[in-house]
Protein backbone atom coordinates (compact mmCIF):
# COMPACT_ATOMS: atom_id res chain seq x y z
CA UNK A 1 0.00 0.00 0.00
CA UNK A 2 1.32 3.60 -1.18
CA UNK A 3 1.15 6.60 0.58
CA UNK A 4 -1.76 7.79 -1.53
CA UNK A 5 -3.63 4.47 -0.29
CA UNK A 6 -2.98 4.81 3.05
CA UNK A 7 -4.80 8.74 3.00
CA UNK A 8 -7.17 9.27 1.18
CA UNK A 9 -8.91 12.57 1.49
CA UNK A 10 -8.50 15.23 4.21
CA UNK A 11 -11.77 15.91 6.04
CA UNK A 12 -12.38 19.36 6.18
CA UNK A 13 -15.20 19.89 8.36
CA UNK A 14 -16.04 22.38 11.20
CA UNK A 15 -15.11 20.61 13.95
CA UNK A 16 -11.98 19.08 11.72
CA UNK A 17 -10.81 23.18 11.59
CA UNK A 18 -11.01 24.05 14.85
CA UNK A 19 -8.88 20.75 15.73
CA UNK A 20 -6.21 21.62 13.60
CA UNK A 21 -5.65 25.49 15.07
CA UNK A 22 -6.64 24.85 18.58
CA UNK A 23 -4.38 21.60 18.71
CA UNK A 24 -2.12 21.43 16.39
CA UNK A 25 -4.09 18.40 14.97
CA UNK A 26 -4.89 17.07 11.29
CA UNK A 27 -7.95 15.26 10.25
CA UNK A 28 -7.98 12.28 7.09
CA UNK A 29 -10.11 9.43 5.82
CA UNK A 30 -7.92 6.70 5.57
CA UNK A 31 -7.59 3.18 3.96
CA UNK A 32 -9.28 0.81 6.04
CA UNK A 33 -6.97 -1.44 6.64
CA UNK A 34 -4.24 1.02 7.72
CA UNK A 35 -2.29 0.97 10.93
CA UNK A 36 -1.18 3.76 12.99
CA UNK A 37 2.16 3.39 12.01
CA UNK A 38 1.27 3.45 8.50
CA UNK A 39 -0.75 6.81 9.11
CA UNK A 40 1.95 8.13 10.85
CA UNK A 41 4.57 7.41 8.13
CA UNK A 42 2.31 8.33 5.20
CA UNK A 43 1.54 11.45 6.75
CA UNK A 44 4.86 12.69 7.78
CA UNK A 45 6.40 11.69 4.00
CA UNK A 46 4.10 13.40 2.10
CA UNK A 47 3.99 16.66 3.98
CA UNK A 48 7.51 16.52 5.41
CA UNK A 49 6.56 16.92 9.51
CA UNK A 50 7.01 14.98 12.43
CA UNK A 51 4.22 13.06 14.04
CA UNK A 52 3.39 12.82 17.98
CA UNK A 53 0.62 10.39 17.87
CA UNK A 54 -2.50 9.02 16.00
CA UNK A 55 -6.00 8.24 17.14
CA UNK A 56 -7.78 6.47 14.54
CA UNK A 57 -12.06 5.73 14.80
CA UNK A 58 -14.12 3.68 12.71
CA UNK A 59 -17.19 4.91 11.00
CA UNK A 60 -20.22 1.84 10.10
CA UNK A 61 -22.06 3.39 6.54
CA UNK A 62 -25.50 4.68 7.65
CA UNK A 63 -28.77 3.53 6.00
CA UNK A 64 -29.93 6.12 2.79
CA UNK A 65 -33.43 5.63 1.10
CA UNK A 66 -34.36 6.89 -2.10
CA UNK A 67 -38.24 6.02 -2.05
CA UNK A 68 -38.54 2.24 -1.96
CA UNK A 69 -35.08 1.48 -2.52
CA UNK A 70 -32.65 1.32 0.05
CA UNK A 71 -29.25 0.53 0.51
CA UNK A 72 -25.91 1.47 2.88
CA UNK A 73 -22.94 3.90 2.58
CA UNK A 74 -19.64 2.35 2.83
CA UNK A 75 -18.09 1.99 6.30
CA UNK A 76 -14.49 4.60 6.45
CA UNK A 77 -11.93 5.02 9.17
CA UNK A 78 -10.70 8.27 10.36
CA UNK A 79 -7.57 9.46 11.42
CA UNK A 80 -6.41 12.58 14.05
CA UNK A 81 -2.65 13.17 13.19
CA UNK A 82 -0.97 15.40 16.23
CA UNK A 83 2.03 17.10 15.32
CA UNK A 84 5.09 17.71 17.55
CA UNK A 85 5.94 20.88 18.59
CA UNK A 86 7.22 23.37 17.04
CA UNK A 87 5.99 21.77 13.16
CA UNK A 88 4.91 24.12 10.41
CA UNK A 89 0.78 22.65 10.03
CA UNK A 90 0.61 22.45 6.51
CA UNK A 91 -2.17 24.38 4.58
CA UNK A 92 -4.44 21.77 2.55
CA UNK A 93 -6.98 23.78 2.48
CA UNK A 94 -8.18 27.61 2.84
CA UNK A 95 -11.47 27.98 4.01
């Protein structure tokens, strides 16, 4: 698995934003099947910082009707990056 498996989309969300100025915290959907160390490598290649620890959750897909049909959305993990100290956060996004 590449680095671009491992993360797959940063979620940018309200609660996401506050994390990542109030604590120095970053906020991706991830692969899976990814381990913390795996997060915490991917992460710290691609945008070139050091990682303190990761928290990872797992989401189950909710039920979504469209009049008599019905059918699930697909289960996703989450990942909460903390960066050391002192790190630059990188700017993904510009809300």
């Amino acid at each position: 698995m590449t680095n671009f498996d491992v993360i797959r989309r940063p979620v940018i969300t309200e609660k996401a934003v506050g994390k990542k100025e109030a604590e120095q915290t970053l906020c991706f959907e991830v692969h899976p099947d990814a381990n913390k160390v795996q997060i915490k490598q991917a992460v710290e290649k691609l945008f070139k910082v050091k990682v303190a620890d990761v928290r990872t959750s797992i989401f189950e897909g909710k039920l979504r009707r469209r009049g008599r049909y019905s059918g699930y959305r697909p289960d996703w993990k989450k990942a909460y990056v903390r960066l050391k100290d002192g790190q630059k956060m990188p700017e993904y996004a510009e809300i």
